[in-house]
Protein backbone atom coordinates (compact mmCIF):
# COMPACT_ATOMS: atom_id res chain seq x y z
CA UNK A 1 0.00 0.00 0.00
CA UNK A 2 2.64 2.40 0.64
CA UNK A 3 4.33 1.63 -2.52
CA UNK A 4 1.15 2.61 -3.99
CA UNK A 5 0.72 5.85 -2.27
CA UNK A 6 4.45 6.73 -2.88
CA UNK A 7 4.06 6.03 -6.94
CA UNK A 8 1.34 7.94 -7.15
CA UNK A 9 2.82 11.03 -5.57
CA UNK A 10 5.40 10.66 -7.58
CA UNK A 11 3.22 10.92 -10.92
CA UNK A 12 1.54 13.52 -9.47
CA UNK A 13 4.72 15.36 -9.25
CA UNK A 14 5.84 14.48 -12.49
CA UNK A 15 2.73 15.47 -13.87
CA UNK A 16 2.94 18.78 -11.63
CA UNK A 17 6.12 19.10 -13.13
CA UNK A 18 5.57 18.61 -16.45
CA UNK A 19 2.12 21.05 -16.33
CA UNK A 20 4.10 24.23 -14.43
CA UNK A 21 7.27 23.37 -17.61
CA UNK A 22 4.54 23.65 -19.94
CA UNK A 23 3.06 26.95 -18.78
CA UNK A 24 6.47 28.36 -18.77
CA UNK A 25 6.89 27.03 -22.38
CA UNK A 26 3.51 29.10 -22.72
CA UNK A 27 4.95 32.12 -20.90
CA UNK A 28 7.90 32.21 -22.89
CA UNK A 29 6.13 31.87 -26.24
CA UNK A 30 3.79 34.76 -25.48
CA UNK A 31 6.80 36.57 -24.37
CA UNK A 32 8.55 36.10 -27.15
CA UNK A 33 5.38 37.58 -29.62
CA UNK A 34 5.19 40.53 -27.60
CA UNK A 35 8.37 41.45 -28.25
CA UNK A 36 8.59 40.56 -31.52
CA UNK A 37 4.98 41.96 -32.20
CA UNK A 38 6.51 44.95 -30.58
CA UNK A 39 9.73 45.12 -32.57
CA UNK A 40 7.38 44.87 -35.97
CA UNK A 41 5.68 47.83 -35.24
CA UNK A 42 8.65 49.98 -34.35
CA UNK A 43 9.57 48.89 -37.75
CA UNK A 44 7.22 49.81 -39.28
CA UNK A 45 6.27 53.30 -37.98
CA UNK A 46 9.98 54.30 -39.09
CA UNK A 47 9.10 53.07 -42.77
CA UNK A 48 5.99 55.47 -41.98
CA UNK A 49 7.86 58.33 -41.35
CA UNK A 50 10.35 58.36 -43.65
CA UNK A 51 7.72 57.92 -46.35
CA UNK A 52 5.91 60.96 -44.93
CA UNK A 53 9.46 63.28 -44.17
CA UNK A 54 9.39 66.06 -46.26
CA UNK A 55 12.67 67.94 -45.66
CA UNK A 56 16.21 67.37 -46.66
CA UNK A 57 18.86 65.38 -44.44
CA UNK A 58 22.88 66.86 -43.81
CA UNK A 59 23.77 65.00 -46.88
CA UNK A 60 21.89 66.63 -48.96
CA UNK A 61 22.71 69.94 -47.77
CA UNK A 62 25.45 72.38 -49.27
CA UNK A 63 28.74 71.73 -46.87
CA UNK A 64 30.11 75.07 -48.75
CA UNK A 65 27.19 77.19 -50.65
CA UNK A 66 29.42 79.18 -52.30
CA UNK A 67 30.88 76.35 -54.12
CA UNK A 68 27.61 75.10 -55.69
CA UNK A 69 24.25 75.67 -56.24
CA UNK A 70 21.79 73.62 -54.56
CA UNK A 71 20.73 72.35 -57.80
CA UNK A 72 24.28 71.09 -58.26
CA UNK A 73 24.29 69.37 -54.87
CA UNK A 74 20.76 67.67 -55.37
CA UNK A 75 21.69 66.28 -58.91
CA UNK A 76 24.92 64.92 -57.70
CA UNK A 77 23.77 63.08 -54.34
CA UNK A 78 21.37 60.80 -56.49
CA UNK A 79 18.73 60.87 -54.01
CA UNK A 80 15.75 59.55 -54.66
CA UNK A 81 14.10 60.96 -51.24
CA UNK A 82 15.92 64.46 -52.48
CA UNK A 83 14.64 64.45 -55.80
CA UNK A 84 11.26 63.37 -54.45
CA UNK A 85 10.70 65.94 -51.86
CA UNK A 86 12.15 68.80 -54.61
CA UNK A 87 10.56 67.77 -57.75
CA UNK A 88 8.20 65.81 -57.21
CA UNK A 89 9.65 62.27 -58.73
CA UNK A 90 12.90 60.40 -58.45
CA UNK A 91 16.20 59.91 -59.88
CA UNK A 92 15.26 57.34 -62.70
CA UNK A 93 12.12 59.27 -63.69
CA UNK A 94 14.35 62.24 -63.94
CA UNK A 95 17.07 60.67 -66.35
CA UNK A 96 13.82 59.41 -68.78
CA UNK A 97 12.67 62.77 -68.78
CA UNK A 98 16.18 64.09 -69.55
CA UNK A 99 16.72 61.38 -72.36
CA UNK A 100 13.35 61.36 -73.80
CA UNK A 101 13.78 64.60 -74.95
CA UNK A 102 13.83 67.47 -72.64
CA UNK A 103 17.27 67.93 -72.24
CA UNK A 104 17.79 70.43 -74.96
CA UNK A 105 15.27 72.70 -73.34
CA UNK A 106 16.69 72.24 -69.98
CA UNK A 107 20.10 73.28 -71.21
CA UNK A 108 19.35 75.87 -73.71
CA UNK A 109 16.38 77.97 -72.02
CA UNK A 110 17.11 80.30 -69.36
CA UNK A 111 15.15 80.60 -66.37
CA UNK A 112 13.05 83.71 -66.41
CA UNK A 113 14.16 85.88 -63.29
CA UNK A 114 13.74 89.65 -62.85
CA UNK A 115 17.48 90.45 -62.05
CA UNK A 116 19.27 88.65 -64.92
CA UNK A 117 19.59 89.03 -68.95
CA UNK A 118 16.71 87.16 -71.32
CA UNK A 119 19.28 87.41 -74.01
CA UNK A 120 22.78 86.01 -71.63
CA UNK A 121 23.65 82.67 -72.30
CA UNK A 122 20.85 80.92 -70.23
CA UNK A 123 23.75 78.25 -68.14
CA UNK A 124 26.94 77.67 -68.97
CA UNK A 125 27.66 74.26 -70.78
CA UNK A 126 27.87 70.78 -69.33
């Protein structure tokens, strides 16, 4: 009889044992999708908001202005968020635009300004 008593404590222990390992397994697995549920979201929010920024970064900025225009600058980083917040569209787009045609224009028509000559070579040649 005490044999019998002592077994069955013991599968009750095991069993005790083997329901408190699964709960932590539980714990840990919940745990774990919080965190990674978490970590998801942080990601993307800062997709979000650099989607939405709509201002320029340092590396986009002049480091000397009297070196180059901002025009200069913007063409030569490549940006596509640069281009995009300036123009409207990015690099690629640009270069079609350029080769399909309106290059010509771009290089040969001044821009109209109050304070310089219509009749002054418009920019000076690539």
């Amino acid at each position: 009889m005490h044999d019998i008593a002592s077994l069955i404590t013991t599968q009750e222990a095991e069993a005790d044992e083997d329901f408190l390992e699964d709960e932590e397994n539980k714990i840990t697995l919940i745990a774990a999708a919080i965190i990674g549920g978490a970590e998801i979201s942080r990601q993307i929010r800062i997709e979000n908001r650099h989607e939405n920024r709509l201002y320029l970064c340092r590396p986009q900025l002049l480091p000397n202005p009297r070196l180059a225009t901002p025009w200069q600058v913007l063409y030569d980083s490549q940006n596509d968020h640069a281009f995009i917040t300036t123009m409207g569209f990015d690099v690629q787009t640009f270069a079609y635009i350029l080769t399909s045609g309106f290059a010509t224009c771009w290089h040969e028509t001044a821009i109209p300004r109050n304070d310089t000559s219509t009749v002054a070579n418009p920019r000076p040649e690539w």
